[in-house]
PDB file of N, CA and C in Angstrom:
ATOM      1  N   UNK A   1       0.817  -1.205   0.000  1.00  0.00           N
ATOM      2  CA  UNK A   1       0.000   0.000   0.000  1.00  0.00           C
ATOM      3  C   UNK A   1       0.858   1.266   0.000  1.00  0.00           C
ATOM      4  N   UNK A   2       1.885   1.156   0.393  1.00  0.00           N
ATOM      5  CA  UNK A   2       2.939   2.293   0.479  1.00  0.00           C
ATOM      6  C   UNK A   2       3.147   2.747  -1.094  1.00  0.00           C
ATOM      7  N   UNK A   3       2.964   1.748  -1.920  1.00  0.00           N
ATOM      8  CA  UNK A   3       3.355   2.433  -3.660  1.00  0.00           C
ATOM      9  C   UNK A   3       2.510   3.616  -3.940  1.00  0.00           C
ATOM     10  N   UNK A   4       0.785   3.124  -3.786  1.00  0.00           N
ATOM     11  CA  UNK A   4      -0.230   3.795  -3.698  1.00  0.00           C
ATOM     12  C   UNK A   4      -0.160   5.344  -2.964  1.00  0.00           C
ATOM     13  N   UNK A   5       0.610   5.417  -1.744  1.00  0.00           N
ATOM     14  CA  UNK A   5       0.670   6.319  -1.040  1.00  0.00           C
ATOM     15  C   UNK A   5       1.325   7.560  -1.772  1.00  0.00           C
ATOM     16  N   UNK A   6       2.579   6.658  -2.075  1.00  0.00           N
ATOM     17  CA  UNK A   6       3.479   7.587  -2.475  1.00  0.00           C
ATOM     18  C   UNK A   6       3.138   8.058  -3.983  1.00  0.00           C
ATOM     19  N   UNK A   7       2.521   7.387  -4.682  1.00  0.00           N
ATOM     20  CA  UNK A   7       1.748   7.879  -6.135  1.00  0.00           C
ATOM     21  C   UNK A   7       0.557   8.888  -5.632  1.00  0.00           C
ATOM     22  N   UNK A   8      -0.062   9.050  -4.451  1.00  0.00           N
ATOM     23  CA  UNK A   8      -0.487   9.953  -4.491  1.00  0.00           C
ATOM     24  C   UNK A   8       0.243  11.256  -3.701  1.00  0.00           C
ATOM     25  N   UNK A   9       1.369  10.974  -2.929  1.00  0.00           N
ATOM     26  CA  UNK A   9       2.094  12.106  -2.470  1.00  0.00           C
ATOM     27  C   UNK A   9       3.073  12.656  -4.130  1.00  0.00           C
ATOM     28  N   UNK A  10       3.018  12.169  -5.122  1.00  0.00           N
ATOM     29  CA  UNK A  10       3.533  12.479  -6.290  1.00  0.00           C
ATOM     30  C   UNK A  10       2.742  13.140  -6.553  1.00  0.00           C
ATOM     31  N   UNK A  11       1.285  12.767  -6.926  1.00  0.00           N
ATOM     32  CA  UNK A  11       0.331  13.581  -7.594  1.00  0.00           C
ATOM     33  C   UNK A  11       0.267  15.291  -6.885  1.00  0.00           C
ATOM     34  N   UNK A  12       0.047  14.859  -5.840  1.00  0.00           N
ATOM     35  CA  UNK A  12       0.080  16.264  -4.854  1.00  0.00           C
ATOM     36  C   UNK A  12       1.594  17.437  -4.953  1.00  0.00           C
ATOM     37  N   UNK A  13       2.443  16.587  -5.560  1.00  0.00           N
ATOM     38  CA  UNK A  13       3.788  17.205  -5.883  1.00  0.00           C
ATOM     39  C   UNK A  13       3.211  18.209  -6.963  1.00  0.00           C
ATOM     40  N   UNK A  14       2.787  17.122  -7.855  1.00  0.00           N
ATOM     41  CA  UNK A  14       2.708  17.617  -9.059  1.00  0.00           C
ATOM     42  C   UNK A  14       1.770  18.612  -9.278  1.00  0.00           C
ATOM     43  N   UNK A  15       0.719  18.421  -8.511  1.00  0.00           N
ATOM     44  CA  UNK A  15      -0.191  20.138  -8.151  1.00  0.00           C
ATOM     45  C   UNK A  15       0.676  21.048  -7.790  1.00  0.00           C
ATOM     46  N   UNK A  16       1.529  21.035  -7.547  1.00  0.00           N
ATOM     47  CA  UNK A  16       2.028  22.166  -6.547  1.00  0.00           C
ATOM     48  C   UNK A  16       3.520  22.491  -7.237  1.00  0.00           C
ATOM     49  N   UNK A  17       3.718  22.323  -8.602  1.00  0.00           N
ATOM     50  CA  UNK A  17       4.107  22.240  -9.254  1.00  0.00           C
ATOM     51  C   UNK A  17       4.103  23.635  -9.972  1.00  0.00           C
ATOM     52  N   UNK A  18       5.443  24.541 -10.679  1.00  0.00           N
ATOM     53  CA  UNK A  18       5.298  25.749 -11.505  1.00  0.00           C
ATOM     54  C   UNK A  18       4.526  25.116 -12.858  1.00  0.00           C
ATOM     55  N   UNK A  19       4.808  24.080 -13.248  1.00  0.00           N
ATOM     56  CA  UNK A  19       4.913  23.727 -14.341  1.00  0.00           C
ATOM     57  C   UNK A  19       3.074  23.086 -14.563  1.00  0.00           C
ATOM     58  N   UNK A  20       2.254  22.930 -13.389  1.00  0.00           N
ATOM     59  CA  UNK A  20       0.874  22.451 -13.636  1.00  0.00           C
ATOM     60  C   UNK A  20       0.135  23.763 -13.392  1.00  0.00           C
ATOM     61  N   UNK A  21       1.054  24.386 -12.360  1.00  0.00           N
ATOM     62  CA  UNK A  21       0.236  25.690 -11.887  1.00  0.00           C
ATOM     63  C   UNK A  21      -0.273  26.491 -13.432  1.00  0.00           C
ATOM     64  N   UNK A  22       1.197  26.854 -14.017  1.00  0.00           N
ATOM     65  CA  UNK A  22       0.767  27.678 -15.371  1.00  0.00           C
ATOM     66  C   UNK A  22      -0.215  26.717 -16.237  1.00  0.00           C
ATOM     67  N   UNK A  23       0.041  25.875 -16.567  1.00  0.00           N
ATOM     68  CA  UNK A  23      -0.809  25.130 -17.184  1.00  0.00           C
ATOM     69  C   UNK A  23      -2.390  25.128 -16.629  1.00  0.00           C
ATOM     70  N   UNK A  24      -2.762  25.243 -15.502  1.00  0.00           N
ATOM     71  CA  UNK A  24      -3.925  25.500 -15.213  1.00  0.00           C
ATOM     72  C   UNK A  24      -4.284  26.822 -15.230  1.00  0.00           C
ATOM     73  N   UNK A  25      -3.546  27.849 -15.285  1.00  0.00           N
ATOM     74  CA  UNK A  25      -3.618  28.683 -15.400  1.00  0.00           C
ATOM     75  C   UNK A  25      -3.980  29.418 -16.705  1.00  0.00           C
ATOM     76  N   UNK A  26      -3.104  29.054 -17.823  1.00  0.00           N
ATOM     77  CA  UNK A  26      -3.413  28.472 -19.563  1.00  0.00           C
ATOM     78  C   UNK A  26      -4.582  28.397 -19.697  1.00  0.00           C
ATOM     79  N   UNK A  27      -4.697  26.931 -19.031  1.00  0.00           N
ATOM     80  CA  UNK A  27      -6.404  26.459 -19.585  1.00  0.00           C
ATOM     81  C   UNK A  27      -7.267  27.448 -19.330  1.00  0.00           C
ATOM     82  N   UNK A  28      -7.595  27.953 -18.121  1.00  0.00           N
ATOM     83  CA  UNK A  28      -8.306  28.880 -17.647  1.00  0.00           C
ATOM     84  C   UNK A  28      -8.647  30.016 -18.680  1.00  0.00           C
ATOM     85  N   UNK A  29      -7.289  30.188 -18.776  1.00  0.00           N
ATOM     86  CA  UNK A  29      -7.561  31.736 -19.834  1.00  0.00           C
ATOM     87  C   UNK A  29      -8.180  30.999 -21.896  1.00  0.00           C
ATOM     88  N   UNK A  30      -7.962  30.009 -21.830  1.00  0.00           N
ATOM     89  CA  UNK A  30      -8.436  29.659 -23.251  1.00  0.00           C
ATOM     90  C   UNK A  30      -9.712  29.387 -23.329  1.00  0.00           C
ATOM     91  N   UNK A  31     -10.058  28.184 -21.887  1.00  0.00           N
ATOM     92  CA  UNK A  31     -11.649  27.990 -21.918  1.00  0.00           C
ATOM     93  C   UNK A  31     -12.485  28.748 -21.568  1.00  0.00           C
ATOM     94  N   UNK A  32     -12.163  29.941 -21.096  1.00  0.00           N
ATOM     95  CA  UNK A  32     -13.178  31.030 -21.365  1.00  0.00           C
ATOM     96  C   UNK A  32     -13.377  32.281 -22.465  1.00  0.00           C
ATOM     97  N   UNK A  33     -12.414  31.802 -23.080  1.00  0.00           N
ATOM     98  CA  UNK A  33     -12.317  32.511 -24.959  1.00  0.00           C
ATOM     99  C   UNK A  33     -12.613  31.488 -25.754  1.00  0.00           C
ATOM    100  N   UNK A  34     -13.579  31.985 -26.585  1.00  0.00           N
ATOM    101  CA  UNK A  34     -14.282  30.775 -27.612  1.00  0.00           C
ATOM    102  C   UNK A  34     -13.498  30.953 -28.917  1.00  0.00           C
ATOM    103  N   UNK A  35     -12.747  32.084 -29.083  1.00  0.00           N
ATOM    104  CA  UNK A  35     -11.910  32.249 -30.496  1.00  0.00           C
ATOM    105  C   UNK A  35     -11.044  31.336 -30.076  1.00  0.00           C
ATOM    106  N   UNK A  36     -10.495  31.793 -28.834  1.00  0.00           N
ATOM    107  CA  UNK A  36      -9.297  30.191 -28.318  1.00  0.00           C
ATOM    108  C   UNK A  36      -9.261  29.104 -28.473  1.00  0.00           C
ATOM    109  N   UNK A  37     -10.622  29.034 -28.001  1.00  0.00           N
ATOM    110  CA  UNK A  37     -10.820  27.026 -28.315  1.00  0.00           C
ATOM    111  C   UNK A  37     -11.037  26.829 -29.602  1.00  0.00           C
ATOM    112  N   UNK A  38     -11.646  27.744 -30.418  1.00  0.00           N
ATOM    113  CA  UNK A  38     -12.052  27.615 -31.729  1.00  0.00           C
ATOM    114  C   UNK A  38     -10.337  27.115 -32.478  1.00  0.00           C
ATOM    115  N   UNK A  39      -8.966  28.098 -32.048  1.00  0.00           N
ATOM    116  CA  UNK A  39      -8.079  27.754 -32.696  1.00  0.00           C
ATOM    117  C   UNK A  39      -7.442  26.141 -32.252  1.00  0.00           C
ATOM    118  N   UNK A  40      -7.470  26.199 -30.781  1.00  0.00           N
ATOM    119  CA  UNK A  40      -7.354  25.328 -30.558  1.00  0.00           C
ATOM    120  C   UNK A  40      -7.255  24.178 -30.839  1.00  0.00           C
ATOM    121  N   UNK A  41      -8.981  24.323 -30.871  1.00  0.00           N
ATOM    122  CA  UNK A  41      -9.724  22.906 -31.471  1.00  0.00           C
ATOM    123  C   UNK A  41      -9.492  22.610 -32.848  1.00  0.00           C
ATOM    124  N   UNK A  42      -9.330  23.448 -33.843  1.00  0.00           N
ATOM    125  CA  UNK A  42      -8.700  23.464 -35.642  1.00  0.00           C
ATOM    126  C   UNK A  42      -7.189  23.200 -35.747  1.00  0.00           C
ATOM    127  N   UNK A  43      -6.427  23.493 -34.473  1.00  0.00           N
ATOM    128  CA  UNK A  43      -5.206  22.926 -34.547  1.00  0.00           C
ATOM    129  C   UNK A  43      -4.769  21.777 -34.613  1.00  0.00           C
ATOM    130  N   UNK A  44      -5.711  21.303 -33.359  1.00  0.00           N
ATOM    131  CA  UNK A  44      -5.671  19.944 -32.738  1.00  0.00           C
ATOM    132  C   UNK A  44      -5.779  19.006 -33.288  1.00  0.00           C
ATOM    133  N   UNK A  45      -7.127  19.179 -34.563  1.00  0.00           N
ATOM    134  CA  UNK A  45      -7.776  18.135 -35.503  1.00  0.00           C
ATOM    135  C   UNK A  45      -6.405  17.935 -36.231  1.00  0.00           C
ATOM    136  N   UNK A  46      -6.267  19.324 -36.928  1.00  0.00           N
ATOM    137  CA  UNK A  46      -5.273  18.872 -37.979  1.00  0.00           C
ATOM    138  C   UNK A  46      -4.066  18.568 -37.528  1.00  0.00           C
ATOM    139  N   UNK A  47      -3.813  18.309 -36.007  1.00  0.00           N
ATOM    140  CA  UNK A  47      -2.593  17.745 -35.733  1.00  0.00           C
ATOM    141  C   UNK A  47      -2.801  16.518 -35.471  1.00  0.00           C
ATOM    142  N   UNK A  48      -3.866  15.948 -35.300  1.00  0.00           N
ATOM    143  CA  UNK A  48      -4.024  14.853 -35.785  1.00  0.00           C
ATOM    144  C   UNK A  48      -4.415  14.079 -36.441  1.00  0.00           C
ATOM    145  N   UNK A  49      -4.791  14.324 -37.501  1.00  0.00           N
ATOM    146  CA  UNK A  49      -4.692  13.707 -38.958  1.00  0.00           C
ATOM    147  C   UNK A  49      -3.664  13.885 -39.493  1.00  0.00           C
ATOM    148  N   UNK A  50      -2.586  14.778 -39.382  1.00  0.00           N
ATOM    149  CA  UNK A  50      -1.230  14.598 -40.155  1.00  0.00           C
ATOM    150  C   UNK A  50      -0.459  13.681 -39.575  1.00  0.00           C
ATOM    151  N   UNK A  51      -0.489  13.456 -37.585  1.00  0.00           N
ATOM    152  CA  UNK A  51      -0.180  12.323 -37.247  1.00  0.00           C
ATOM    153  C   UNK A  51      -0.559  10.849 -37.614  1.00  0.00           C
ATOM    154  N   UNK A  52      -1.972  11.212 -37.894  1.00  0.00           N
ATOM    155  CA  UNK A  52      -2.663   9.720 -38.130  1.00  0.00           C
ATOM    156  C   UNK A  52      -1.813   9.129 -39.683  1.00  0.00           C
ATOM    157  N   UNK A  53      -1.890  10.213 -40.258  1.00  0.00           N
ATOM    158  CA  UNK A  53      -1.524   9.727 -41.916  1.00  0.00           C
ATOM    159  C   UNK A  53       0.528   9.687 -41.606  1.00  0.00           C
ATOM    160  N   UNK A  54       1.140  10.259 -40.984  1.00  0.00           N
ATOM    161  CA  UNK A  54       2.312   9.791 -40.725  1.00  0.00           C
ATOM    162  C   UNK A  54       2.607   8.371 -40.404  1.00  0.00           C
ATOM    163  N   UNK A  55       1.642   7.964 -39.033  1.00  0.00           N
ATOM    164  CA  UNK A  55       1.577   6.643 -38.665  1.00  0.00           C
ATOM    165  C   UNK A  55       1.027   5.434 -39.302  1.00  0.00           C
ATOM    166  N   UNK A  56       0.190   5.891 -40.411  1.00  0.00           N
ATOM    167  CA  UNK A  56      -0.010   5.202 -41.392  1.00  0.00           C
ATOM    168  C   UNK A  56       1.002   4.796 -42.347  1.00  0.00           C
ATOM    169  N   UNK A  57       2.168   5.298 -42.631  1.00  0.00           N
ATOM    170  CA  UNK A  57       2.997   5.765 -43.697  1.00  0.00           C
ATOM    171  C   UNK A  57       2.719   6.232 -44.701  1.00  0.00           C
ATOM    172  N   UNK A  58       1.675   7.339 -44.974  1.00  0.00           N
ATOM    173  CA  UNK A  58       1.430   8.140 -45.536  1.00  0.00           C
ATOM    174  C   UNK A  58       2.165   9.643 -45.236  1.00  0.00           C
ATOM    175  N   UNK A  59       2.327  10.400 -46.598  1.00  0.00           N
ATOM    176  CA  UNK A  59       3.012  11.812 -46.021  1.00  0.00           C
ATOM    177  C   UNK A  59       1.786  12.284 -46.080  1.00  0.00           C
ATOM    178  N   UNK A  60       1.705  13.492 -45.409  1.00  0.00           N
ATOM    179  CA  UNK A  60       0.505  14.501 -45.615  1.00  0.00           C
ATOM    180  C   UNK A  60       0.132  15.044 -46.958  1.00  0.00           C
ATOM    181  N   UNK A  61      -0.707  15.693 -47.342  1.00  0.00           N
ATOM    182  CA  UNK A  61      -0.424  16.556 -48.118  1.00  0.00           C
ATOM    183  C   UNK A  61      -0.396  17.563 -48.123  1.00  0.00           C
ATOM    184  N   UNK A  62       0.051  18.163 -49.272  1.00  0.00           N
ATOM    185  CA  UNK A  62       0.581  20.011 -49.252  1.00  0.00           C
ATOM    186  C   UNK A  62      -0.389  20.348 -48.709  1.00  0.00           C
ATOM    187  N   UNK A  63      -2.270  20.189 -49.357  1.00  0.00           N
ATOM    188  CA  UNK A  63      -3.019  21.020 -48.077  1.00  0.00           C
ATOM    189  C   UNK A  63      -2.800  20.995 -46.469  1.00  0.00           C
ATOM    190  N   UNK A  64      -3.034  19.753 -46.822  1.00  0.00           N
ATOM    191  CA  UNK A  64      -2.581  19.442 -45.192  1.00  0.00           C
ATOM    192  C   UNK A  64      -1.726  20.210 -43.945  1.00  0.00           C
ATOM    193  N   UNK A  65      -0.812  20.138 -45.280  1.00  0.00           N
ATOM    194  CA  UNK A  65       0.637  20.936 -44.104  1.00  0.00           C
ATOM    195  C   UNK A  65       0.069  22.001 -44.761  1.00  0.00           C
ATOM    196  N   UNK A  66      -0.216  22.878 -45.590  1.00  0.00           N
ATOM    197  CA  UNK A  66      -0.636  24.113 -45.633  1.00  0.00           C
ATOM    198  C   UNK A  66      -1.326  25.009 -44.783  1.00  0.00           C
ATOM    199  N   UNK A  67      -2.570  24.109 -44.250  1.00  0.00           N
ATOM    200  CA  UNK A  67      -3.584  24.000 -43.311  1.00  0.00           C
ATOM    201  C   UNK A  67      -2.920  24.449 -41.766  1.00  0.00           C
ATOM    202  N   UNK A  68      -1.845  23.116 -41.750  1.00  0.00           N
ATOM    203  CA  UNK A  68      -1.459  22.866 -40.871  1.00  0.00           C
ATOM    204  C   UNK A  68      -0.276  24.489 -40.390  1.00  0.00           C
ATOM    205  N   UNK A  69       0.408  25.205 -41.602  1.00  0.00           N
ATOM    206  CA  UNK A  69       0.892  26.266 -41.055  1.00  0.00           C
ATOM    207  C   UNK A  69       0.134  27.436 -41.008  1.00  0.00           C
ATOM    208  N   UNK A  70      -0.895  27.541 -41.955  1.00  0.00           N
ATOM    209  CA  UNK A  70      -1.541  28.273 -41.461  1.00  0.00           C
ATOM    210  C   UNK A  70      -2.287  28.513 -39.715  1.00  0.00           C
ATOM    211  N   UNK A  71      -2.003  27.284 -39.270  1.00  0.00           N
ATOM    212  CA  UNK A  71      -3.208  27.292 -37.913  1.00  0.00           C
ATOM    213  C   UNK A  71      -1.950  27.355 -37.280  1.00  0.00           C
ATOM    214  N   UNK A  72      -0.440  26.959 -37.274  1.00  0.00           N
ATOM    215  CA  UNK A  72       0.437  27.751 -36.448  1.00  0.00           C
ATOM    216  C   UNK A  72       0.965  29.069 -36.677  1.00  0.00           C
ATOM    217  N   UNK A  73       0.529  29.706 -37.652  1.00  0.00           N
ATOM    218  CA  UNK A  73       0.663  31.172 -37.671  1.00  0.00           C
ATOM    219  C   UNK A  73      -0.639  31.422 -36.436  1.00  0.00           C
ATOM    220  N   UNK A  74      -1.806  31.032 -36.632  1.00  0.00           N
ATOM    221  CA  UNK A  74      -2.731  32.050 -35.912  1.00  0.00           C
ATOM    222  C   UNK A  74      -2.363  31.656 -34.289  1.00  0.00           C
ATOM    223  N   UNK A  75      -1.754  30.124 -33.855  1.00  0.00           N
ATOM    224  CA  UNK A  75      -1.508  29.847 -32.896  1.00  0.00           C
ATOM    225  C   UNK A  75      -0.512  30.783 -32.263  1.00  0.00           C
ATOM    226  N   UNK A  76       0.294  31.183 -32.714  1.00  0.00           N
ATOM    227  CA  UNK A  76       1.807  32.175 -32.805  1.00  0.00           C
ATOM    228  C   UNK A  76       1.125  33.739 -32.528  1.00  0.00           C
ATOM    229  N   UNK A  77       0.031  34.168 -33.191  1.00  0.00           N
ATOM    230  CA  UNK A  77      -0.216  35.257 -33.012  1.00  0.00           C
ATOM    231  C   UNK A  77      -1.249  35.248 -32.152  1.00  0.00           C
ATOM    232  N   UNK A  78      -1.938  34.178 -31.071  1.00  0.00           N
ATOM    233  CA  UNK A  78      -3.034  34.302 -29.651  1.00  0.00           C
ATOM    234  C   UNK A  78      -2.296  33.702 -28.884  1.00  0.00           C
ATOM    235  N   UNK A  79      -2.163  34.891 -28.451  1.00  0.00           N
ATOM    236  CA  UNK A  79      -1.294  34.509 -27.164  1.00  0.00           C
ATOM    237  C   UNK A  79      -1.843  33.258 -26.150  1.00  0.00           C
ATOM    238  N   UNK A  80      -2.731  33.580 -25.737  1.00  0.00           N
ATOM    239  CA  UNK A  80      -3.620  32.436 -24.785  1.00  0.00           C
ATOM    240  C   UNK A  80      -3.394  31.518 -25.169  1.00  0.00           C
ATOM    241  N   UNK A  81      -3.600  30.608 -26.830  1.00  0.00           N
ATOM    242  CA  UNK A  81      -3.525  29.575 -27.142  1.00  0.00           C
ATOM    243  C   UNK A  81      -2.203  29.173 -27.324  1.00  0.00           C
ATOM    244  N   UNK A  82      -1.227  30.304 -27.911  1.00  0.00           N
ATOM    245  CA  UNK A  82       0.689  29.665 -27.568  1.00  0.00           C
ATOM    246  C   UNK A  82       0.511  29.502 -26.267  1.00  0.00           C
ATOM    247  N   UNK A  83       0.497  30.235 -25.037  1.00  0.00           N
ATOM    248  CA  UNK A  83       0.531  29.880 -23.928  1.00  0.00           C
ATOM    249  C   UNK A  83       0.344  28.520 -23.355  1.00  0.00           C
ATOM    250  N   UNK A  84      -1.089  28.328 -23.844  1.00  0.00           N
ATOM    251  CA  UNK A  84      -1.657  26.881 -22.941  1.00  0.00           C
ATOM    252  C   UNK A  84      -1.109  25.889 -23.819  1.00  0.00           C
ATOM    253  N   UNK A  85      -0.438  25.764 -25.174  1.00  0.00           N
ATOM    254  CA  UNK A  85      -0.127  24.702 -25.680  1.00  0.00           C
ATOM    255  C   UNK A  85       1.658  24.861 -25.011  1.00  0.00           C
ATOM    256  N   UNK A  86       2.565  25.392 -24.957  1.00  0.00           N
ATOM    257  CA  UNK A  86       3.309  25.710 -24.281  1.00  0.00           C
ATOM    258  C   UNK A  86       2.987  25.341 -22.970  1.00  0.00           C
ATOM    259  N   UNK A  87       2.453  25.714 -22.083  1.00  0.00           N
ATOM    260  CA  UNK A  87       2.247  24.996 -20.321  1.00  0.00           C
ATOM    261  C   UNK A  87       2.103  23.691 -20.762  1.00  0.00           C
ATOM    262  N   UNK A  88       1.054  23.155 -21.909  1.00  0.00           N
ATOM    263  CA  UNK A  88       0.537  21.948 -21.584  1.00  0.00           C
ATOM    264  C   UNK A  88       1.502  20.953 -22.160  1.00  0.00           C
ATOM    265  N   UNK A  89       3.078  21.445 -23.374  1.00  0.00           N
ATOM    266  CA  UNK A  89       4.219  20.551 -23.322  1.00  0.00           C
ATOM    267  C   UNK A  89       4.739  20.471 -22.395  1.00  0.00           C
ATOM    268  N   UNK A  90       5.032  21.195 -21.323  1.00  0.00           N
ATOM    269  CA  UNK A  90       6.113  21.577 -20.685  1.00  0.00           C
ATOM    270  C   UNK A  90       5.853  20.350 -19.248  1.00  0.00           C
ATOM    271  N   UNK A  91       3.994  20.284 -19.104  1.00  0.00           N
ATOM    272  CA  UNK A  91       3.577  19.331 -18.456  1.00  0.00           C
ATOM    273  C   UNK A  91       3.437  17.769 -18.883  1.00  0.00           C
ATOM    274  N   UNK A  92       3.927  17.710 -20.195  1.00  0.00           N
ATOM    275  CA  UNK A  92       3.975  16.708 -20.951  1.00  0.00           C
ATOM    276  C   UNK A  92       5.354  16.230 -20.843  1.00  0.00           C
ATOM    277  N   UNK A  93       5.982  17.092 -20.666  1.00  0.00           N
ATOM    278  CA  UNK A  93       7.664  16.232 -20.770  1.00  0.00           C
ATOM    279  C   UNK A  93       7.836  16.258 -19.145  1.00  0.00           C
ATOM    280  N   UNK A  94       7.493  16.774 -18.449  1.00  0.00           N
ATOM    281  CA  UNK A  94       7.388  16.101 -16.538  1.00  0.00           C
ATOM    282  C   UNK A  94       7.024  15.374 -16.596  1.00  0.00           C
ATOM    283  N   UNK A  95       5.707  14.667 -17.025  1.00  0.00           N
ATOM    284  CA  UNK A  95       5.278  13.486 -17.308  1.00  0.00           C
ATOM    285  C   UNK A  95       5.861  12.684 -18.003  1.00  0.00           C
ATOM    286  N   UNK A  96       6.619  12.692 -19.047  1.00  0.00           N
ATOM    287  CA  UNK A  96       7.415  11.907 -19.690  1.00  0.00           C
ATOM    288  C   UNK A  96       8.814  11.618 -18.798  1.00  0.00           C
ATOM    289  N   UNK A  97       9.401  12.458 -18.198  1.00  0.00           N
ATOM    290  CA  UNK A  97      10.793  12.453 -17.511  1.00  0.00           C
ATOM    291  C   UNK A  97      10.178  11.790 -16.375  1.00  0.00           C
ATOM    292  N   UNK A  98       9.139  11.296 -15.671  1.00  0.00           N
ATOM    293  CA  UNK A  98       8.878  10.805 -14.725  1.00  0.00           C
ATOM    294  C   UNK A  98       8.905   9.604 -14.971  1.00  0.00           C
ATOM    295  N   UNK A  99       7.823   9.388 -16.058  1.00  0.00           N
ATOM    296  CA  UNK A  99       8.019   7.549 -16.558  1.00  0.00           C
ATOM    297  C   UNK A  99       9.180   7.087 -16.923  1.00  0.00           C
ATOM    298  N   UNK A 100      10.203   7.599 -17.801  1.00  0.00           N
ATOM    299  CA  UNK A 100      11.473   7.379 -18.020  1.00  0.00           C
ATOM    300  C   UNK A 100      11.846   7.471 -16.833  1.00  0.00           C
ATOM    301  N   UNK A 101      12.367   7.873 -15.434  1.00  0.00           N
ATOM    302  CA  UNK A 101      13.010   7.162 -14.251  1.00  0.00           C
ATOM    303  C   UNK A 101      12.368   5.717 -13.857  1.00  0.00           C
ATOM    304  N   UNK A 102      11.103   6.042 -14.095  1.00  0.00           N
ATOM    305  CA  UNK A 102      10.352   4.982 -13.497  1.00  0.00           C
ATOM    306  C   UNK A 102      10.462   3.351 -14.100  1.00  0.00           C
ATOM    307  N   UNK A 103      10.554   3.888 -15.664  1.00  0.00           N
ATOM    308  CA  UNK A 103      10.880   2.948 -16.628  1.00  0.00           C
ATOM    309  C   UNK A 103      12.545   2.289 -16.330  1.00  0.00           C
ATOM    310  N   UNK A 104      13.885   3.198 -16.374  1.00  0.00           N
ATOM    311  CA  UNK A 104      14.653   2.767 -16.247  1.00  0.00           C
ATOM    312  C   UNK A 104      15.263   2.577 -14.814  1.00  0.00           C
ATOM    313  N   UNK A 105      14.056   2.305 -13.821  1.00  0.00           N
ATOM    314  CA  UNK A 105      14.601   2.047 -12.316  1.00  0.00           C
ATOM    315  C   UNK A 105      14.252   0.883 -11.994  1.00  0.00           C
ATOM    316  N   UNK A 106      13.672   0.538 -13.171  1.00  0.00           N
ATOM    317  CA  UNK A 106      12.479  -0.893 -12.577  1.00  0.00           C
ATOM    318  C   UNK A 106      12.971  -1.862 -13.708  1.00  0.00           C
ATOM    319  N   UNK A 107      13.852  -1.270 -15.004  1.00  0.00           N
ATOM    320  CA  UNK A 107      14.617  -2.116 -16.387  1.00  0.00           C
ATOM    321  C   UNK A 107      13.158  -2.718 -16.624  1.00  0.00           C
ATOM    322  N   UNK A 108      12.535  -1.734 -17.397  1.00  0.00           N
ATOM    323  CA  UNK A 108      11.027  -2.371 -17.833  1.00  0.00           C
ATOM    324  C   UNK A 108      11.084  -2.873 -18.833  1.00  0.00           C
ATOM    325  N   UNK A 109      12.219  -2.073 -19.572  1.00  0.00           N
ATOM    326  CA  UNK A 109      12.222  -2.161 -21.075  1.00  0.00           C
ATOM    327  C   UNK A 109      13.800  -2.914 -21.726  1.00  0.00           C
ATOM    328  N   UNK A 110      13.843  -3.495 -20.711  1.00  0.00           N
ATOM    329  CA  UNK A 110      14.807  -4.506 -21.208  1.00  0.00           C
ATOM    330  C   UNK A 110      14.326  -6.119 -21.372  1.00  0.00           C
ATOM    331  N   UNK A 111      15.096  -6.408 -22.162  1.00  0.00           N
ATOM    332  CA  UNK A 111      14.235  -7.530 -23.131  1.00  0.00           C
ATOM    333  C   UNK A 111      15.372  -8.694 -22.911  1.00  0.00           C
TER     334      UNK A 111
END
């Protein structure tokens, strides 16, 4: 029961955290702007369908990525939405640097 414990004295780290704080902070300011989520949400799609068709082994196409720079120009110029996608990598690679100790403390991924 002690693993449990301490996964939740992590979680509580991780609230209290610069790096979740801004990020909640981000969200805050986007989900109450509807142009925000609007870019957001048009980013998001088309970031994933160019992923989907990558992982397919398909390349995109020129619209595609066309699409696709166009919606990081407008991302680049709202602030709110660089912001919260910015907090919300920055909370993505804590999360990633966490499993990687976790991964290579425990040799999960050795074969």
């Amino acid at each position: 029961m002690a693993v449990y414990d301490k996964a939740y004295e992590l979680a509580n780290e991780l609230k209290s955290s610069e790096e979740y704080k801004e990020y909640q902070k981000a969200k805050a300011e986007v989900s109450g702007n509807e142009t925000a989520m609007s870019i957001l949400r048009d980013y998001r799609k088309n970031e994933l369908m160019i992923q989907a068709a990558v992982l397919s082994g398909k390349e995109p196409g020129d619209k595609e990525k066309a699409e696709m720079e166009r919606l990081r120009g407008l991302v680049d110029m709202h602030g709110p939405v660089k912001r919260f996608l910015e907090a919300e990598r920055r909370v993505i690679v804590m999360f990633s640097d966490i499993q990687k100790i976790l991964t290579d403390a425990l040799n999960l991924l050795e074969l």
